[in-house]
Protein backbone atom coordinates (compact mmCIF):
# COMPACT_ATOMS: atom_id res chain seq x y z
CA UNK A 1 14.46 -5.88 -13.39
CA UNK A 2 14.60 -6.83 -16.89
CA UNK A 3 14.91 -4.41 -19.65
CA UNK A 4 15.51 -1.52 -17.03
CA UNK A 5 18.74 0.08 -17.92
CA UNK A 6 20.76 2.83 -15.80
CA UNK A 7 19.02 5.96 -16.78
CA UNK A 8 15.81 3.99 -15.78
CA UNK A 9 16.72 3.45 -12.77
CA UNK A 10 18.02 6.59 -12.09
CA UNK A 11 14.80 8.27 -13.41
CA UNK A 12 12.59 5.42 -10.55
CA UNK A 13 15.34 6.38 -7.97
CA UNK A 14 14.77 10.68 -8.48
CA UNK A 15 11.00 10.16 -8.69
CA UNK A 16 10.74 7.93 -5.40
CA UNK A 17 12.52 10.69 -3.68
CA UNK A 18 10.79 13.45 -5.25
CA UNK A 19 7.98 12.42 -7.12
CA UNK A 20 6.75 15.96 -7.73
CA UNK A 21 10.24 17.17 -9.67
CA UNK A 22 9.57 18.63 -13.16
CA UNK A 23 10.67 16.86 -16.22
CA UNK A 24 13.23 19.35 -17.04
CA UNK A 25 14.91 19.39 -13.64
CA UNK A 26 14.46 14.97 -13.70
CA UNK A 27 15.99 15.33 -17.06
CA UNK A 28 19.40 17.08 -16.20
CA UNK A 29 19.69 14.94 -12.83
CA UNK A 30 19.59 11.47 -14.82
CA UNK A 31 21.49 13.17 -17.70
CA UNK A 32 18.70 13.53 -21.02
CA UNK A 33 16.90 15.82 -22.39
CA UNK A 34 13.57 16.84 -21.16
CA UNK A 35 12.19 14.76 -24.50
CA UNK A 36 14.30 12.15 -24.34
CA UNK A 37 13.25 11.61 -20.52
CA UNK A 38 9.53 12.27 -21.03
CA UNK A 39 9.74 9.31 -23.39
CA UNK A 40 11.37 7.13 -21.21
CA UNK A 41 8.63 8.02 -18.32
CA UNK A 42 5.95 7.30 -20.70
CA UNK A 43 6.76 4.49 -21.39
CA UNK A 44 7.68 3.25 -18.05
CA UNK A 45 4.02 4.56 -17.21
CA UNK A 46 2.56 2.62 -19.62
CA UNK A 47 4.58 -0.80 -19.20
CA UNK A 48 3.20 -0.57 -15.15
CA UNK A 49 6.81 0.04 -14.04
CA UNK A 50 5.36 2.92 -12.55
CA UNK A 51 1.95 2.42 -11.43
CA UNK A 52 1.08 6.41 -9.88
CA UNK A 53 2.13 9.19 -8.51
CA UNK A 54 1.08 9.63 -5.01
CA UNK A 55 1.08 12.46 -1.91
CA UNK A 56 2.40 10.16 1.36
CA UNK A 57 0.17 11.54 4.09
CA UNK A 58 1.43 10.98 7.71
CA UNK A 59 -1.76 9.27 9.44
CA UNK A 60 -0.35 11.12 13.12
CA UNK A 61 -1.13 14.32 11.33
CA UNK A 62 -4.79 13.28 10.50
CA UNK A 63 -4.93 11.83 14.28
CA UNK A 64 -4.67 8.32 13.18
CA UNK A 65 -2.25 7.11 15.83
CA UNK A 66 -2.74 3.51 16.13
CA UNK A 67 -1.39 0.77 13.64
CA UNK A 68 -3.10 -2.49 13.97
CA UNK A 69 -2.23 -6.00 12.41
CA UNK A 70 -5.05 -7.74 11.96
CA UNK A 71 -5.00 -11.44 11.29
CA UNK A 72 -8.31 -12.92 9.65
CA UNK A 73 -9.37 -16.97 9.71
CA UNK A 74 -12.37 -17.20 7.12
CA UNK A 75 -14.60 -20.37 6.92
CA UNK A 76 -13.01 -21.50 4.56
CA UNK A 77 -10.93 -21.21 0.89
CA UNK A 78 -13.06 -21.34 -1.57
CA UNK A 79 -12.65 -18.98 -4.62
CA UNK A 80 -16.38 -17.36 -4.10
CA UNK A 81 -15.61 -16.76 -0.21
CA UNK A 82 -12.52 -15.13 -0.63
CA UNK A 83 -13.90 -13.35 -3.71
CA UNK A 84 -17.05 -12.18 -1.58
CA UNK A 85 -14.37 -11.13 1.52
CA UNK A 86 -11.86 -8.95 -1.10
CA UNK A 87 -14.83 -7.30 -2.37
CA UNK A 88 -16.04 -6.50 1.29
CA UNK A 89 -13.01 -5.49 2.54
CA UNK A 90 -12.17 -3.13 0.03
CA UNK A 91 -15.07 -0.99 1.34
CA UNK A 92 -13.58 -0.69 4.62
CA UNK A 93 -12.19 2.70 4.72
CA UNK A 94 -9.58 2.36 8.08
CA UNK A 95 -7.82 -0.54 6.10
CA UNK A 96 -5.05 0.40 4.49
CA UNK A 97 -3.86 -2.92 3.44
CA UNK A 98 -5.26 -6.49 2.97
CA UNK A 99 -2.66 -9.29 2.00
CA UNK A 100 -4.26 -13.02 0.96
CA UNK A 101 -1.59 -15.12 2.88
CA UNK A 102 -0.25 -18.65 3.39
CA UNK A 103 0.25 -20.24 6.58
CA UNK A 104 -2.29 -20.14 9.89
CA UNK A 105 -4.16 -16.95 8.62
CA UNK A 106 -6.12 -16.03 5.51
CA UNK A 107 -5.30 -12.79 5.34
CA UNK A 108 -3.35 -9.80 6.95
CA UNK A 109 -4.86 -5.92 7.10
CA UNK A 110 -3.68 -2.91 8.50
CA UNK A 111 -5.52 -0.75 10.20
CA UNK A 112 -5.42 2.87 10.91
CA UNK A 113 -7.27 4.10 14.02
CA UNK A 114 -7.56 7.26 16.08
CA UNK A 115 -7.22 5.44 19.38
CA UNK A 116 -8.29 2.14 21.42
CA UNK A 117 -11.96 3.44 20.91
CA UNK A 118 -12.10 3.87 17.48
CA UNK A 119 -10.34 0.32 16.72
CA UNK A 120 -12.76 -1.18 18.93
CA UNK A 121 -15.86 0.23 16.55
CA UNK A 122 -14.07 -0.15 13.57
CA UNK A 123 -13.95 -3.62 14.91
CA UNK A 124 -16.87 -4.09 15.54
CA UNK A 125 -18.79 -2.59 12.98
CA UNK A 126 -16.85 -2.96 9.69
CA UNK A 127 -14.54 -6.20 10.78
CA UNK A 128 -17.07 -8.52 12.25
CA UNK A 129 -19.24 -8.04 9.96
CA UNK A 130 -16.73 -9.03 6.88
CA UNK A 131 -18.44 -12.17 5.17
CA UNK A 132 -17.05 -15.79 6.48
CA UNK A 133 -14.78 -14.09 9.16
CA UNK A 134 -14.56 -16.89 11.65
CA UNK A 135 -11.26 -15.43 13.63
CA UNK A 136 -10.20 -12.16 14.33
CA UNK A 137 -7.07 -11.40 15.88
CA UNK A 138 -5.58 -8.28 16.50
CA UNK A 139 -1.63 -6.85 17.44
CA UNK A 140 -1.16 -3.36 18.22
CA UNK A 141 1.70 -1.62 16.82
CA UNK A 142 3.91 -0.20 19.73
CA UNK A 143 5.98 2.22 17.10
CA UNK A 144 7.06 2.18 13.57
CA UNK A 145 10.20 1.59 12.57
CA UNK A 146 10.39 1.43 9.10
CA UNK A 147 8.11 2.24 6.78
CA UNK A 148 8.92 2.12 3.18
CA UNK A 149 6.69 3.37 0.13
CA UNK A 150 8.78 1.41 -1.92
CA UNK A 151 11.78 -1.24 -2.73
CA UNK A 152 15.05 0.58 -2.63
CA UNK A 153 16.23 0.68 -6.39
């Protein structure tokens, strides 16, 4: 973690549980003051340390109650046919994730679907139509059991 000392950790380890605490109460937690801390978070903003500050929506809540891996063969490797997939892809809006991989797959995405019915036109219309897709293959997620916004610090 190179030059990450303890009060930087401590300051990633507050905000990943509360990312919404104010600087002064983030400040007496990790033991600063507010100014000392808020230059300590800028700069760990602007070194990419920390990329964002997001709200973690629960996808049940917004009726999206299938997970689905999706494993994708392309034609082939080539830097303009992944290039022309990636930029495809990222227009698909139920994908939540796309990973380039190693091994018998090109890539992995996850999915988020309302039901069997929605996968199957998300299928349809966004994922078969993906440039060079030769081979789609598709595991349903039975239930989560871990899902973790981050790496524990």
């Amino acid at each position: 973690m190179g030059n990450l000392d303890t009060i930087d950790l401590a300051i990633m380890r507050t905000l990943q549980d509360n990312g919404r605490i104010s600087n002064a109460d983030l400040a007496q937690r990790v033991g600063l003051s507010p100014s000392a801390c808020s230059r300590r978070l800028d700069i760990l903003e602007k070194n990419g340390t920390i990329s964002g500050y997001h709200a973690r929506l629960s996808n049940k809540a917004l009726d999206y109650k299938m997970m689905v891996i999706v494993h994708i063969s392309l034609s082939g490797q080539f830097a303009k046919t992944l290039a022309e997939f990636e930029a495809a892809v990222k227009l698909c809006p139920n994908v939540l994730v796309c990973y380039l991989m190693s091994g018998e797959y090109d890539y992995i995405l996850r999915v988020a679907a309302k039901d069997l019915e929605d996968y199957e036109r998300i299928h349809r219309d966004w994922l078969s139509a993906l440039p060079h897709v030769v081979k789609i293959n598709s595991s349903f997620a039975l239930r989560e059991v871990i899902d973790r916004p981050n790496v524990g610090l």
